[in-house]
Every structure is written in C-alpha cells, then in structure tokens.
N, C-alpha and C. Protein backbone atom coordinates (compact mmCIF):
# COMPACT_ATOMS: atom_id res chain seq x y z
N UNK A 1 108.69 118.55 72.26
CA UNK A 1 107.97 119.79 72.37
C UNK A 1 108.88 120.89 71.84
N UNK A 2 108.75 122.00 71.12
CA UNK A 2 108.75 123.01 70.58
C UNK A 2 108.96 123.93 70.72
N UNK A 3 107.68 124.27 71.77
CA UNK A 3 107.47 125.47 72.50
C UNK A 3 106.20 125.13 73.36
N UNK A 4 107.06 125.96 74.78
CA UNK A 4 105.70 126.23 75.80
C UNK A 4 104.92 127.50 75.54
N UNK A 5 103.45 127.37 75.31
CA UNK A 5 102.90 128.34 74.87
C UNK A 5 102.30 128.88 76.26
N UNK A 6 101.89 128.37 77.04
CA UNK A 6 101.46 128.76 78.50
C UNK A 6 101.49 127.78 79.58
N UNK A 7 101.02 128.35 80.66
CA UNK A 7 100.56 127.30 82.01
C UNK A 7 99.79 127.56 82.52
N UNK A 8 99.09 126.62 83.17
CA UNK A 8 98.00 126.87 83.78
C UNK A 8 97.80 126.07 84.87
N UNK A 9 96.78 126.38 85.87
CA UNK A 9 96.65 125.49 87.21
C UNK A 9 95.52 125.11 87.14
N UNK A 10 95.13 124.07 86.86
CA UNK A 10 93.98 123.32 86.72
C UNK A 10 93.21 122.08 87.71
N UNK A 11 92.28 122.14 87.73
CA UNK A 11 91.41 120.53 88.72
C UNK A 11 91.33 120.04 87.71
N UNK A 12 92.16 118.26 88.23
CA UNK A 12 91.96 117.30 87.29
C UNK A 12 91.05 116.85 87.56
N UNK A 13 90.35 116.10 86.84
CA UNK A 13 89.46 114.79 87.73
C UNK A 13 89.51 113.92 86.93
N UNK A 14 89.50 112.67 87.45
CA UNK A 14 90.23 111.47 87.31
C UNK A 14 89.34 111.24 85.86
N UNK A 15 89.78 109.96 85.35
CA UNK A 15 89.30 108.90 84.64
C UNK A 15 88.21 108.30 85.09
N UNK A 16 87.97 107.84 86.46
CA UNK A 16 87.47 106.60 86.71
C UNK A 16 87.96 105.15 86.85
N UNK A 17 87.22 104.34 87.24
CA UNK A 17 87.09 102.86 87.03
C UNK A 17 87.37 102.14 85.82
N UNK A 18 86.58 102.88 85.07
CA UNK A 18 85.93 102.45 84.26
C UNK A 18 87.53 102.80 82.75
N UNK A 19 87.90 103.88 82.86
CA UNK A 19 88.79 104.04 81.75
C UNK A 19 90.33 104.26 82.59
N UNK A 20 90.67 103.68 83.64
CA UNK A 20 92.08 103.57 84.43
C UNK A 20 92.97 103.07 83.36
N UNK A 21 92.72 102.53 82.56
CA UNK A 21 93.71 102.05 81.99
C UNK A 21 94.23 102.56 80.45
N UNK A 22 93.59 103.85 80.41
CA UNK A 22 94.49 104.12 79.22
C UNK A 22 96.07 105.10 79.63
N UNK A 23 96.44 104.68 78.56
CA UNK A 23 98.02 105.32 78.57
C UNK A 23 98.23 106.75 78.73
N UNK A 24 98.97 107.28 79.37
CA UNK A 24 99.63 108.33 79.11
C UNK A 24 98.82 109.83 79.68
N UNK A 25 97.77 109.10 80.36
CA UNK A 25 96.39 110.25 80.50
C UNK A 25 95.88 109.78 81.95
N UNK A 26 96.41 111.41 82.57
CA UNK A 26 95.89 111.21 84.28
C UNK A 26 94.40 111.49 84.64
N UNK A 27 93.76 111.97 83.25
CA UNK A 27 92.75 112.74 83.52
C UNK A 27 91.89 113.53 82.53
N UNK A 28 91.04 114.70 82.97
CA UNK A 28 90.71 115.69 82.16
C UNK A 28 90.63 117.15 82.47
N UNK A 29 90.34 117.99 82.36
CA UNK A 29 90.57 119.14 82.78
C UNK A 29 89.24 119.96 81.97
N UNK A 30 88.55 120.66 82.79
CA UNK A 30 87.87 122.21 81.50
C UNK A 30 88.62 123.35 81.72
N UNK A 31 89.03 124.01 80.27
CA UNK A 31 89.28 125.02 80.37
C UNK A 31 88.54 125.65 80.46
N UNK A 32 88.86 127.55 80.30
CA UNK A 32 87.80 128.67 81.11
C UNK A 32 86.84 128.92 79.54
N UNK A 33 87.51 128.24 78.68
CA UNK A 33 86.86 128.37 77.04
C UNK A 33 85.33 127.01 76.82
N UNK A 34 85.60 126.39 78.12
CA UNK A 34 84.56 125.26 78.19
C UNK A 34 84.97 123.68 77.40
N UNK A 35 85.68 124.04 77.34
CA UNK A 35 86.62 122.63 76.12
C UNK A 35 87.00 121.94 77.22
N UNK A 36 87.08 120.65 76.91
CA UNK A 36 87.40 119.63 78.07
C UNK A 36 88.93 119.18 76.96
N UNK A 37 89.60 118.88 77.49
CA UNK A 37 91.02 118.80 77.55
C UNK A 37 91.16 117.45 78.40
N UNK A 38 92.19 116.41 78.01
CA UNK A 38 92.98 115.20 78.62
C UNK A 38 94.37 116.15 79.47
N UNK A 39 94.73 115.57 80.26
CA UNK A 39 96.13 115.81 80.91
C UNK A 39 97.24 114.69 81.11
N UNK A 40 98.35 114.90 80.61
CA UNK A 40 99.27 114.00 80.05
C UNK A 40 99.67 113.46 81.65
N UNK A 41 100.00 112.44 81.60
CA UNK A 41 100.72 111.83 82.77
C UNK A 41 102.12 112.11 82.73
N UNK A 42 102.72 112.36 82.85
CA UNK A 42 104.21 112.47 82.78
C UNK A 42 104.83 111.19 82.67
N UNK A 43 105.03 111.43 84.22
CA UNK A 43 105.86 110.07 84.66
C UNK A 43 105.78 108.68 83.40
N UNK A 44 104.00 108.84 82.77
CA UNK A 44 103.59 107.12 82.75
C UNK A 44 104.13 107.40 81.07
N UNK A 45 104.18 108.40 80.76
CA UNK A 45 104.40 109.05 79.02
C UNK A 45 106.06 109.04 78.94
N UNK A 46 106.84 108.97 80.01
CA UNK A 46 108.30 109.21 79.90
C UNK A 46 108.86 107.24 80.23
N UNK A 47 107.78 106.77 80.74
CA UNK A 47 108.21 105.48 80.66
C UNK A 47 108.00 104.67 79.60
N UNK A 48 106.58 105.15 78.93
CA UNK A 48 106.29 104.45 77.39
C UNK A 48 107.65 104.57 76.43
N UNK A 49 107.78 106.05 76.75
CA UNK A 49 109.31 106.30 75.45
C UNK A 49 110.64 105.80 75.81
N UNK A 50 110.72 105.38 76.65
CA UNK A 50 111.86 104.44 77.46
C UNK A 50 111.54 103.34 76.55
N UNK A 51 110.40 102.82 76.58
CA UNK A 51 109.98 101.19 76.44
C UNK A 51 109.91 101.14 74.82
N UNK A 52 109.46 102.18 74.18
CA UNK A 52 109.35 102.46 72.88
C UNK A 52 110.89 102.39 72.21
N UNK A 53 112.03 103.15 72.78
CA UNK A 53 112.92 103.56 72.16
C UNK A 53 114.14 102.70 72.73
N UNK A 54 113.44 101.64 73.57
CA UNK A 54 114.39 100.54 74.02
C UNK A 54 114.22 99.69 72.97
N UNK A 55 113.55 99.37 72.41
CA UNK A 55 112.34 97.91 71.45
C UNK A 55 113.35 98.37 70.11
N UNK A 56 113.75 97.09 69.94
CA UNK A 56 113.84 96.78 68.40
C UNK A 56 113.19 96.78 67.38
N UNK A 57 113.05 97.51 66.54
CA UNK A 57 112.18 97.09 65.51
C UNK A 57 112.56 96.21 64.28
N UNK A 58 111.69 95.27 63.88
CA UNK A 58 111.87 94.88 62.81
C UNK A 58 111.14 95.58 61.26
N UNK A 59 109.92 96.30 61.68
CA UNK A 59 109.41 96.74 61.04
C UNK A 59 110.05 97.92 59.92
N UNK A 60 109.88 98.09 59.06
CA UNK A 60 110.66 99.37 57.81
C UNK A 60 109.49 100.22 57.83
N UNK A 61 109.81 101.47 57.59
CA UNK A 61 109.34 102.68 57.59
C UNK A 61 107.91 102.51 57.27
N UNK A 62 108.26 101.75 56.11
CA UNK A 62 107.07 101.96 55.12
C UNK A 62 105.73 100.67 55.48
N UNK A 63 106.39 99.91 56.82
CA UNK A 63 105.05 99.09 56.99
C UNK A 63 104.30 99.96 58.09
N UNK A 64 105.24 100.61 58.65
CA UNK A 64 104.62 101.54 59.88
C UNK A 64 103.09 101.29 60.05
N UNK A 65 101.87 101.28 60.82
CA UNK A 65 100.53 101.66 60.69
C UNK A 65 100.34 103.15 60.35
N UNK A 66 99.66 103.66 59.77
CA UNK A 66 99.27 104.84 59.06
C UNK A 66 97.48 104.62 58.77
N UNK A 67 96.82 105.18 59.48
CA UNK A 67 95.38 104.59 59.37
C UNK A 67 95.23 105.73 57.57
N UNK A 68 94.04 104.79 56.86
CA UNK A 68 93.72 105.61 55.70
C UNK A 68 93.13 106.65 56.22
N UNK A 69 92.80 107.48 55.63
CA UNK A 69 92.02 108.62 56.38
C UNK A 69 90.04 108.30 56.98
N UNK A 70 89.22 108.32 57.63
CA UNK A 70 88.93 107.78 58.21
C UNK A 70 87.81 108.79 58.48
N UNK A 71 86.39 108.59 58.40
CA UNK A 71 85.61 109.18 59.17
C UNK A 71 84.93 108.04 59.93
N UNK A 72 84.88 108.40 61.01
CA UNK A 72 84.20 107.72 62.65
C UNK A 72 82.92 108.55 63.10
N UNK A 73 82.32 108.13 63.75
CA UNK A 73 80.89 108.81 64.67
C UNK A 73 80.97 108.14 65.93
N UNK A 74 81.42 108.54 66.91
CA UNK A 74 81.18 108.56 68.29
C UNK A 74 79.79 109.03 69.03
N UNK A 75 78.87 107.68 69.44
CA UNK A 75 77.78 108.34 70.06
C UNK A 75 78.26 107.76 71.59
N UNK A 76 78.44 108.80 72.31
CA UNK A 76 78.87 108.58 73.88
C UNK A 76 78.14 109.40 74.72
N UNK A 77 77.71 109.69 75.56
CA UNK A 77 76.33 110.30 76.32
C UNK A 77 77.67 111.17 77.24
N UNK A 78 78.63 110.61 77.89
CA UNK A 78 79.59 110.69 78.82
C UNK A 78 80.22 111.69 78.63
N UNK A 79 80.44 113.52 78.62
CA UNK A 79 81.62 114.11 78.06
C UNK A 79 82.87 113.48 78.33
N UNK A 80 83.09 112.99 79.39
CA UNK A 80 84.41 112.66 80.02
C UNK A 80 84.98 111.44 78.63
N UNK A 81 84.25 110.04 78.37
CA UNK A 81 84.33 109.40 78.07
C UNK A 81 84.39 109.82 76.02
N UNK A 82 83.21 110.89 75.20
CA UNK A 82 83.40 111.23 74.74
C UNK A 82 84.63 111.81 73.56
N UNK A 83 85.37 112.72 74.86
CA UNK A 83 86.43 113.42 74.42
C UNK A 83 87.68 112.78 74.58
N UNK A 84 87.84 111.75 75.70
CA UNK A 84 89.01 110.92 75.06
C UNK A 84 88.52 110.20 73.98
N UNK A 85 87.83 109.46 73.91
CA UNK A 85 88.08 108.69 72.69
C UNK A 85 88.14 109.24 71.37
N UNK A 86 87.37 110.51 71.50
CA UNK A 86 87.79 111.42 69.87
C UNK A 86 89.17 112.05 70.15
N UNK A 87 89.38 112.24 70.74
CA UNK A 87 91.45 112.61 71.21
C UNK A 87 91.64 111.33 70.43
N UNK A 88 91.87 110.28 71.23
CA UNK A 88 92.62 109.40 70.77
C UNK A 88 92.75 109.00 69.12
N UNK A 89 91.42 109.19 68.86
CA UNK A 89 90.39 108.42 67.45
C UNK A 89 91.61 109.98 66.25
N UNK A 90 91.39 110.75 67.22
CA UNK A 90 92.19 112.15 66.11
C UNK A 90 93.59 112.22 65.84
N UNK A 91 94.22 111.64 67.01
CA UNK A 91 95.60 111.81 67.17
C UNK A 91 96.13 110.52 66.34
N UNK A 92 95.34 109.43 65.84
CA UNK A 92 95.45 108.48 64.95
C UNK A 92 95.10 108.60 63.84
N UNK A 93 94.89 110.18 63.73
CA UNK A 93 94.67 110.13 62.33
C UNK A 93 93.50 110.69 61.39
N UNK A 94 92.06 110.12 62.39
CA UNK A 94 90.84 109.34 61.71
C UNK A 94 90.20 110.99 62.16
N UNK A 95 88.99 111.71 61.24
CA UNK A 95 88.36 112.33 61.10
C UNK A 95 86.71 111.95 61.88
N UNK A 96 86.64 112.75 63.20
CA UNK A 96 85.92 112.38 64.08
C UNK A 96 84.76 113.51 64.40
N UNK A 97 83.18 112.80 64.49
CA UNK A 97 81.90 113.91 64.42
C UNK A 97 81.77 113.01 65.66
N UNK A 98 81.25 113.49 67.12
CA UNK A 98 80.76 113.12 68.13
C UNK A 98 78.95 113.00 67.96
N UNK A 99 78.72 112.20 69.05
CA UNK A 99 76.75 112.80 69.00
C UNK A 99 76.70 112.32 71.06
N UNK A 100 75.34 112.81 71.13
CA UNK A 100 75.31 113.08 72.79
C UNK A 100 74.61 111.53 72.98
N UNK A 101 73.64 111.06 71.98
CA UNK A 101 73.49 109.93 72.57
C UNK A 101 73.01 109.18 71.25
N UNK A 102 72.24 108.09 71.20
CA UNK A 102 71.61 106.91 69.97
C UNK A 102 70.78 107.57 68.94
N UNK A 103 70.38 108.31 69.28
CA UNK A 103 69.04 109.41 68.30
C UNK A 103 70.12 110.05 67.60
N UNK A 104 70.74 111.14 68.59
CA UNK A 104 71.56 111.70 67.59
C UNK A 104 72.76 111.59 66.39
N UNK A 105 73.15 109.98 67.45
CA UNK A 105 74.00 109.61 66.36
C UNK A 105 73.84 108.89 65.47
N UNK A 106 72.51 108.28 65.35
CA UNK A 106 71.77 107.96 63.90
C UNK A 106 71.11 108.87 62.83
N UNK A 107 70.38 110.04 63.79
CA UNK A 107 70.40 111.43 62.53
C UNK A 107 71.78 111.67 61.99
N UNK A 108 72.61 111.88 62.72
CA UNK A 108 73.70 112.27 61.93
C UNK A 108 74.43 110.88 61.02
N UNK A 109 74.15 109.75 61.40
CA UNK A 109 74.82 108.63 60.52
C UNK A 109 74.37 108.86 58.96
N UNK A 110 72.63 108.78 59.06
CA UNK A 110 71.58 109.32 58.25
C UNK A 110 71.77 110.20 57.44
N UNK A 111 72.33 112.01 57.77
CA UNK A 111 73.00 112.60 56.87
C UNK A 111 74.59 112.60 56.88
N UNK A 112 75.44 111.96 56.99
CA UNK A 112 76.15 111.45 56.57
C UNK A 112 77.03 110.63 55.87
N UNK A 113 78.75 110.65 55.72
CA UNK A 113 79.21 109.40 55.52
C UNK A 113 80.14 109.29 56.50
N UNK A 114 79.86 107.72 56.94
CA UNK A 114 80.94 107.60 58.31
C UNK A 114 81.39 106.15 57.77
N UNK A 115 83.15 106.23 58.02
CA UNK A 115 83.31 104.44 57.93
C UNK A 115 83.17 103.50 58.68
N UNK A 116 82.79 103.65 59.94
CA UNK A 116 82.16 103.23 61.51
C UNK A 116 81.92 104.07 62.13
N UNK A 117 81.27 103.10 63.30
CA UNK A 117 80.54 103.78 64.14
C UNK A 117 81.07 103.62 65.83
N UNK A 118 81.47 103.87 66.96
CA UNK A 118 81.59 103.55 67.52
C UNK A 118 80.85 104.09 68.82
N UNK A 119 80.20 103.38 69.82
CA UNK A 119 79.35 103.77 70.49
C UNK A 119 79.01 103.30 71.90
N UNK A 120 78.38 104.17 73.00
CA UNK A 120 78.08 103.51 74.30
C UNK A 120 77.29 102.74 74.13
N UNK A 121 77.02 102.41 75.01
CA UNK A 121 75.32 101.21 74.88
C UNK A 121 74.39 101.97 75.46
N UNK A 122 74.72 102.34 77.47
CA UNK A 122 73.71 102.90 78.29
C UNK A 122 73.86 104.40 78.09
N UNK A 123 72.77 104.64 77.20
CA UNK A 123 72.64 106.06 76.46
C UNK A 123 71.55 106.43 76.96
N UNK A 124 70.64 107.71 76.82
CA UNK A 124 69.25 108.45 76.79
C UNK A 124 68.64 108.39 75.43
N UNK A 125 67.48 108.18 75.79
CA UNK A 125 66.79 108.69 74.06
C UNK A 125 66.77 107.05 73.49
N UNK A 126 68.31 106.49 73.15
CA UNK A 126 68.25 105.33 72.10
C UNK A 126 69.38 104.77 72.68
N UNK A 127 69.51 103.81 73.23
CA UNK A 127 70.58 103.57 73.77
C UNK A 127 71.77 102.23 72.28
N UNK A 128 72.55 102.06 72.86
CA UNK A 128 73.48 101.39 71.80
C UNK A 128 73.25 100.09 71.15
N UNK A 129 72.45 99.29 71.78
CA UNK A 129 72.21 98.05 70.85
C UNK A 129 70.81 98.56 70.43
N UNK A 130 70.02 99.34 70.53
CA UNK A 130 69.10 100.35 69.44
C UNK A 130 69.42 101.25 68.65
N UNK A 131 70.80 101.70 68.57
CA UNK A 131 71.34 102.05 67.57
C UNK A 131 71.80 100.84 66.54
N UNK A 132 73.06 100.29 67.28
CA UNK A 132 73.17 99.03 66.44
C UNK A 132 72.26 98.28 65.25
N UNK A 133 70.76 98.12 66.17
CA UNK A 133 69.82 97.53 65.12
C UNK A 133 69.32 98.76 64.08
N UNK A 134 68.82 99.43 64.32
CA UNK A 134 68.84 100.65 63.37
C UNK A 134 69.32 100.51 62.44
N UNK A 135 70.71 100.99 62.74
CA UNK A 135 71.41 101.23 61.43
C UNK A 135 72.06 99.65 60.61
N UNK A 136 71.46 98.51 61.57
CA UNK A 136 71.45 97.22 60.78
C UNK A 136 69.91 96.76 59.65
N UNK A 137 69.18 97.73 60.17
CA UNK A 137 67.83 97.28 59.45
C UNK A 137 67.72 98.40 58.33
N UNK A 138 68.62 100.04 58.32
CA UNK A 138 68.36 100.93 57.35
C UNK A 138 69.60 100.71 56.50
N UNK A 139 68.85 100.51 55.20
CA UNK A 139 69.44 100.60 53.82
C UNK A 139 70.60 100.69 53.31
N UNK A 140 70.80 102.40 53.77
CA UNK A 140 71.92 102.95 53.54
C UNK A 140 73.01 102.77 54.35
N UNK A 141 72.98 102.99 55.95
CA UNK A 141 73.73 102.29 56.88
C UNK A 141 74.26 101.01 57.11
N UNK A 142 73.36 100.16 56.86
CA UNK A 142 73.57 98.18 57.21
C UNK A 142 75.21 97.95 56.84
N UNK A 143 75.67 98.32 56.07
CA UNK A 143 77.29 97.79 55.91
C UNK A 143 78.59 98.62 56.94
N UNK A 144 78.16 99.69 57.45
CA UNK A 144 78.98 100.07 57.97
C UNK A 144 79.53 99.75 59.74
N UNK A 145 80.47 99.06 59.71
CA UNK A 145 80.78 98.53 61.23
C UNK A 145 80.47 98.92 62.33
N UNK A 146 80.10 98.80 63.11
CA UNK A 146 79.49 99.33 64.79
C UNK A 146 80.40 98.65 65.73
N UNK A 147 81.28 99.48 66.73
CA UNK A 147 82.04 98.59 67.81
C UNK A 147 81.38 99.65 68.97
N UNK A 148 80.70 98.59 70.18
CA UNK A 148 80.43 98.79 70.81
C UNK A 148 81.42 99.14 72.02
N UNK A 149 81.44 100.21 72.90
CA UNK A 149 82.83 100.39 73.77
C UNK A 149 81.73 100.53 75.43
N UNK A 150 81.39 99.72 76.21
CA UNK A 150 80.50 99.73 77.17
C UNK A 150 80.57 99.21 78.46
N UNK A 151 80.24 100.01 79.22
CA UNK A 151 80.59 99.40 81.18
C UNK A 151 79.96 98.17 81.06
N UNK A 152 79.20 97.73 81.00
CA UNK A 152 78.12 96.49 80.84
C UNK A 152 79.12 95.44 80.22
N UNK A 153 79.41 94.59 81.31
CA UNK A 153 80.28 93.68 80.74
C UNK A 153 79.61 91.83 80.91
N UNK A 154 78.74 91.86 81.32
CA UNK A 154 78.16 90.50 81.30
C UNK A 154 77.83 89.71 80.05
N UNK A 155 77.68 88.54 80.04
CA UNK A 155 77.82 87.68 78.97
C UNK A 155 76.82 87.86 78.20
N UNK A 156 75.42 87.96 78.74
CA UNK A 156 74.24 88.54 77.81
C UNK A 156 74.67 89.81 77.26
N UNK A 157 74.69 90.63 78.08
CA UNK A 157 75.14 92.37 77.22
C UNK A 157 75.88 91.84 75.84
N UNK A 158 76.95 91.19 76.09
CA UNK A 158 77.75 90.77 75.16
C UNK A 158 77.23 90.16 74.08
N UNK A 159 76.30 88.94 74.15
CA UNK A 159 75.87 88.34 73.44
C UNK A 159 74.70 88.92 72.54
N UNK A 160 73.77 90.21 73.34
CA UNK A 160 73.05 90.88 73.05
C UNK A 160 73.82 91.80 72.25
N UNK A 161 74.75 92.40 72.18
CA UNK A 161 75.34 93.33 71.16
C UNK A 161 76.24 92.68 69.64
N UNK A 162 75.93 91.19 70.27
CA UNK A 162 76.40 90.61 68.64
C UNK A 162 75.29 90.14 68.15
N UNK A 163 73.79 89.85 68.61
CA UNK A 163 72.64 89.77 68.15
C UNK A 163 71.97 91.21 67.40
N UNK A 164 72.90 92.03 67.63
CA UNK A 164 71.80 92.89 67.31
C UNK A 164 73.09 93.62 66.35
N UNK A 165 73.95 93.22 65.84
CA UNK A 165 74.98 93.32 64.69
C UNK A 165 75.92 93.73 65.18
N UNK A 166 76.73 94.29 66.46
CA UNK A 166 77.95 94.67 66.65
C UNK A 166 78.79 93.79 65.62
N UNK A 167 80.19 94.73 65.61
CA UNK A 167 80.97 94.03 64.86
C UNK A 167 81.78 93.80 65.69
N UNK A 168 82.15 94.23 67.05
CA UNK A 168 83.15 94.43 68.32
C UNK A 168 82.70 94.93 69.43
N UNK A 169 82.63 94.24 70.54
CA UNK A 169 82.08 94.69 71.61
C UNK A 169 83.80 94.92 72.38
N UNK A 170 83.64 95.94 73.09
CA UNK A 170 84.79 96.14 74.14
C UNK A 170 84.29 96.95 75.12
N UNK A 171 84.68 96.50 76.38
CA UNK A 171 84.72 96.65 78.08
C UNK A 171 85.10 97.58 78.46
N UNK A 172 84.68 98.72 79.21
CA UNK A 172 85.42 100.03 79.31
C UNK A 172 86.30 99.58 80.39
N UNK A 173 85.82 98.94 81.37
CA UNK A 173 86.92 98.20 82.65
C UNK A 173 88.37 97.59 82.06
N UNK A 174 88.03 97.31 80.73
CA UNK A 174 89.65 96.42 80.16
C UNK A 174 89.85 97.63 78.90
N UNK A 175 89.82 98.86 79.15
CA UNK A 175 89.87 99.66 77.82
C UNK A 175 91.24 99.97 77.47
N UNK A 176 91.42 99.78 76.18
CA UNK A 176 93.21 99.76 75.94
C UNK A 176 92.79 100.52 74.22
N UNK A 177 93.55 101.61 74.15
CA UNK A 177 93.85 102.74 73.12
C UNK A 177 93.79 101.75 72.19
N UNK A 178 94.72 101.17 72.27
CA UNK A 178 96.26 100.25 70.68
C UNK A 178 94.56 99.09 70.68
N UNK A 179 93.96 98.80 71.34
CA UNK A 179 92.80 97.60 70.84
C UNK A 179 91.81 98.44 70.13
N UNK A 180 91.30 99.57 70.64
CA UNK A 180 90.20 100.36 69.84
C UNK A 180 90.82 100.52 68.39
N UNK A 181 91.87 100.71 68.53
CA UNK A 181 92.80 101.23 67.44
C UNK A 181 92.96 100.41 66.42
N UNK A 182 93.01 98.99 67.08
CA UNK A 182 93.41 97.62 66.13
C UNK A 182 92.44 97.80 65.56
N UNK A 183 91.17 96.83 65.98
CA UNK A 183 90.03 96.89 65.92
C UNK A 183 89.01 97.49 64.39
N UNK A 184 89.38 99.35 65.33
CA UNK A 184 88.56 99.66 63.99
C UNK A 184 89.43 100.46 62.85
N UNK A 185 90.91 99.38 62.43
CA UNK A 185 91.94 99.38 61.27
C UNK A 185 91.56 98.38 60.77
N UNK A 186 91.11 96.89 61.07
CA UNK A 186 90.83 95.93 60.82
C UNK A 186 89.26 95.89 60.05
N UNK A 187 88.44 97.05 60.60
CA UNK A 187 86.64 97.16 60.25
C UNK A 187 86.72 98.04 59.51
N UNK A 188 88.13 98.81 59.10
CA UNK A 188 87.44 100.28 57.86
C UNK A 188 88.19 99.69 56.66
C-alpha cells in the first residue's frame, strides 16, 4: 500500500454459506455512495503472502498467468454474489458487464461481444440453464462458453446444466477464486 486515503467504520455482513470460502475477503460493505465494496481479511491476506513468498518458484517471469484481455458477462440476481465475482473477474484482469438476471443477460449477450458467460442458475425472469439453452440455440451466441457458478449442487442440476450446454458447472458451497479463474483461462 501507498497511501491511506481514508477510514471508515462500516457493517460488514458476511459472505454466507454459500461463498465462505473465498480468500482474503471477510465480507462486503455499502458505502454511503451505494457501491457495495468486499472487505479484506487481514489476518487470512497476511497469511496467503507468508505462503506465497515462502514457495519456490520454478516458474520465469514470462510464463507467469497474465489472462488476454477478456470480456465476461456475469448474470447473478445476488448483489452480494454479483460484485465479488466481478471484483475478482477485474482484479484478473478480464473486462466485466454484470446483468440482474437470464433476460437481461441475454439482451445484453445479444448486443454485444462477450468471450463467456458466467452465470447463476436460480434467477427471476430466465433462470440459468434457460439462459444456457438460449444462447446455445441463437446463431450468433452458440460458440461462446457458459460456466455455470450455482447453490444447486445435486447430480441432476449438474447433469441438467451439461444438457443444456454448460461448459463448467461450479458449486458455490466449494467456491474457490484460482478454479473460476482456471476454468474460464482454459474456455477464452
């Protein structure tokens, strides 16, 4: 850090169940500007760089990961759920348009260009394996990857989101940054 530009006293509220397990993030916060904001964990962010800067690398500069530059569409109904994952999706790099739920984020796929898609399932309006098929049956869309990121973790859900073209289904209960991350480096 640089510089402290201010402080503030804020209500966190948690993650959830459902996203406990990402790194480095106790939470979220609104500011008085209405922007929802992540809040760094300390403690769990000062042990990663312990673990980071203990590790050997074999890797050279130049294999580093560096995502190409990257447009994504996040359709997540969830603000909470939403705004981390476009944090994360940004801070890697990738150029990120949100939508509130399946409708919207197929109008906007529609006038757009996105190199995936990534999306809830239990949405309003159109939920995620009705997006999925959508943009598997329209024209212009059909090639571009869909990873599904969803509480619904049963074997049908599952099986139902590779019937209906997912390219990646992932569990919000087992949600891990560095896998979303793999994932859709591997699909763009």
């Amino acid at each position: 850090m640089d510089d402290l530009v201010d402080e503030l006293q804020v209500l966190v509220k948690g993650l959830g169940k459902l996203l406990r397990r990402v790194r480095n993030i106790s939470g979220v916060t609104i500011l008085a500007s209405g922007k929802v904001v992540p809040v760094l964990n300390i403690p769990d962010l000062m042990k990663s760089a312990v673990k980071t800067k203990g590790r050997k690398s074999e890797v050279s500069a130049g294999e580093l990961f560096v995502p190409k530059p990257g447009k994504i569409l996040v359709a997540e109904d969830s603000i909470t759920s939403r705004t981390l994952i476009k944090n994360i999706l940004e801070t890697a790099g990738y150029q990120v348009t949100t939508s509130v739920d399946g409708a919207d984020a197929f109008t906007k796929a529609r006038t757009g260009d996105f190199d995936i898609v990534v999306s809830d399932v239990d949405m309003p309006k159109m939920n995620g394996f009705e997006l999925t098929a959508k943009i598997r049956s329209d024209k212009k869309l059909s090639e571009i990857p869909v990873v599904l990121v969803t509480a619904l973790e049963s074997r049908e859900d599952r099986e139902h989101g590779i019937e209906v073209g997912a390219d990646a289904y992932i569990i919000k209960s087992s949600f891990d940054q560095t896998n979303l991350l793999e994932i859709i480096k591997k699909l763009i």
